[in-house]
Protein backbone atom coordinates (compact mmCIF):
# COMPACT_ATOMS: atom_id res chain seq x y z
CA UNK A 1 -14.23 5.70 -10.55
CA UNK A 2 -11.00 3.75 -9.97
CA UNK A 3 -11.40 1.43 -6.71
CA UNK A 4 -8.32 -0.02 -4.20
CA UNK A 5 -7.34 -3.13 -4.56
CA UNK A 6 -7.59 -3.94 -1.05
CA UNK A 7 -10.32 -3.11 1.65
CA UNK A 8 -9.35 -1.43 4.86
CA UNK A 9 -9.43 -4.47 7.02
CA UNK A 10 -6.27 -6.07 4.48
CA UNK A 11 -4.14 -3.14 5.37
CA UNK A 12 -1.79 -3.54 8.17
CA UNK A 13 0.14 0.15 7.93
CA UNK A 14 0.30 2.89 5.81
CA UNK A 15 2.61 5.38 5.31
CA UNK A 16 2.27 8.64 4.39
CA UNK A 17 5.37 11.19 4.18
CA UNK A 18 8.38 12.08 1.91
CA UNK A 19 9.40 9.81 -0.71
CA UNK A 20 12.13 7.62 -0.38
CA UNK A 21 13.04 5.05 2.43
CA UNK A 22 9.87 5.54 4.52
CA UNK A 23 11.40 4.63 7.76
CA UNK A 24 10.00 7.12 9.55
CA UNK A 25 11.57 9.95 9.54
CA UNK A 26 9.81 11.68 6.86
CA UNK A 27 6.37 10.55 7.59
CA UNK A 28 3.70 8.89 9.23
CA UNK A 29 3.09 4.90 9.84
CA UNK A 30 -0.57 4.12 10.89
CA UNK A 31 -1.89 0.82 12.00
CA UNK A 32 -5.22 -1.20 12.64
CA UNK A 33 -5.36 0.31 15.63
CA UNK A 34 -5.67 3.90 14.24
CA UNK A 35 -8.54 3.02 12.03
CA UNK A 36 -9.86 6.83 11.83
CA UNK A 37 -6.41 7.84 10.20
CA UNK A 38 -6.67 4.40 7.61
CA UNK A 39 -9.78 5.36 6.27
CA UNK A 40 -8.55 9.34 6.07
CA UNK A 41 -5.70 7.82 3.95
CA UNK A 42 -8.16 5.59 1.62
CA UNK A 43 -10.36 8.53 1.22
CA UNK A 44 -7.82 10.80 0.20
CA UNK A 45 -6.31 7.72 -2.09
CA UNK A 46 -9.43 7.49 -3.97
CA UNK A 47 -9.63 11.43 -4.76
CA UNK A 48 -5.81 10.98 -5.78
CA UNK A 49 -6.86 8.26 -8.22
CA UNK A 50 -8.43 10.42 -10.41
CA UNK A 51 -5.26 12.30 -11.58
CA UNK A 52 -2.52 9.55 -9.83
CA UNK A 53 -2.00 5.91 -10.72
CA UNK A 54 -1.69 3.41 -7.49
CA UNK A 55 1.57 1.54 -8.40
CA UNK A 56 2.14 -2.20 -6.69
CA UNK A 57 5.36 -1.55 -6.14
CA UNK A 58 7.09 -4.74 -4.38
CA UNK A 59 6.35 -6.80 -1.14
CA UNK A 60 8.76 -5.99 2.14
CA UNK A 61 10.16 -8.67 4.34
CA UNK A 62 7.09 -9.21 6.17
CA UNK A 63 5.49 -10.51 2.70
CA UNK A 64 2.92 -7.44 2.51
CA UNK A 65 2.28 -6.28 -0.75
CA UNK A 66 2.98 -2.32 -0.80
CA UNK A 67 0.83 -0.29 -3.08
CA UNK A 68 1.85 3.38 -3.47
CA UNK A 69 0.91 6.74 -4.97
CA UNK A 70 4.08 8.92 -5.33
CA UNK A 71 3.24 12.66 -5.52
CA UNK A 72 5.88 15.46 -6.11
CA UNK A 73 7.39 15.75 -2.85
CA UNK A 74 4.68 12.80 -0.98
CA UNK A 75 4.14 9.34 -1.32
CA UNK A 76 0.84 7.12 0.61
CA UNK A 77 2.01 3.56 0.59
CA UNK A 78 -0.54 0.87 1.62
CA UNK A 79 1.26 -2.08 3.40
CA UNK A 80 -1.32 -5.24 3.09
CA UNK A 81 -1.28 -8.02 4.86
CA UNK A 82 -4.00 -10.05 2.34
CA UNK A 83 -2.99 -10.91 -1.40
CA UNK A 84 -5.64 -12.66 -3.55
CA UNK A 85 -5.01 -15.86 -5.23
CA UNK A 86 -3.72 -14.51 -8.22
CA UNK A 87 -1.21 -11.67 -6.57
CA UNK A 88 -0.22 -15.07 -4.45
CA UNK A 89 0.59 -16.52 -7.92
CA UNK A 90 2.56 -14.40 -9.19
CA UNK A 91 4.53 -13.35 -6.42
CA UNK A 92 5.48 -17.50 -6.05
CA UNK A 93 6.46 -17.58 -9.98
CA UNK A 94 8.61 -14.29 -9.53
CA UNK A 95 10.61 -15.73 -6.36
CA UNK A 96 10.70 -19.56 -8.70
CA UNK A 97 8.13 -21.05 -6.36
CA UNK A 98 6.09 -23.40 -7.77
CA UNK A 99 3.07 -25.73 -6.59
């Protein structure tokens, strides 16, 4: 069985909605402080894994690394706030930090 990347205290909001901007409008955010809903949106994540791939699909402006699953017509987007040392990496050689 395929596993997250990321454990449910790393996540600061998910989304889950249309595809596309994910401002709002077409969806849901959920935060820490909705915990119920988080671990809803892991569960049904990990039955989506089976048949979906979880993409890591950029970082916003608040440096979280988003991962997504895009569906047809819905997307779940993880937004977390935790990278691991080699995520870190990377992310500093893409944006030509160094050290």
């Amino acid at each position: 069985m395929k596993e997250l990347p990321f454990k449910l205290e790393d996540i600061e909001q998910a989304y889950i909605g249309k595809q596309g901007c994910a401002c709002g409008c077409g969806g849901n955010y959920y935060e820490q402080d909705n915990p119920k809903m988080l671990k809803s949106l892991i569960t049904k994540a990990l039955k989506l894994l089976k048949t979906e791939n979880l993409e890591r699909v950029g970082k916003d402006l608040k440096e979280h690394m988003i991962y997504s699953i895009e569906l047809e017509t819905k997307a779940i987007r993880f937004y977390v706030k935790k990278w691991n040392e080699v995520e870190a990496w990377i992310a500093n050689l893409i944006n030509g930090k160094t050290g």
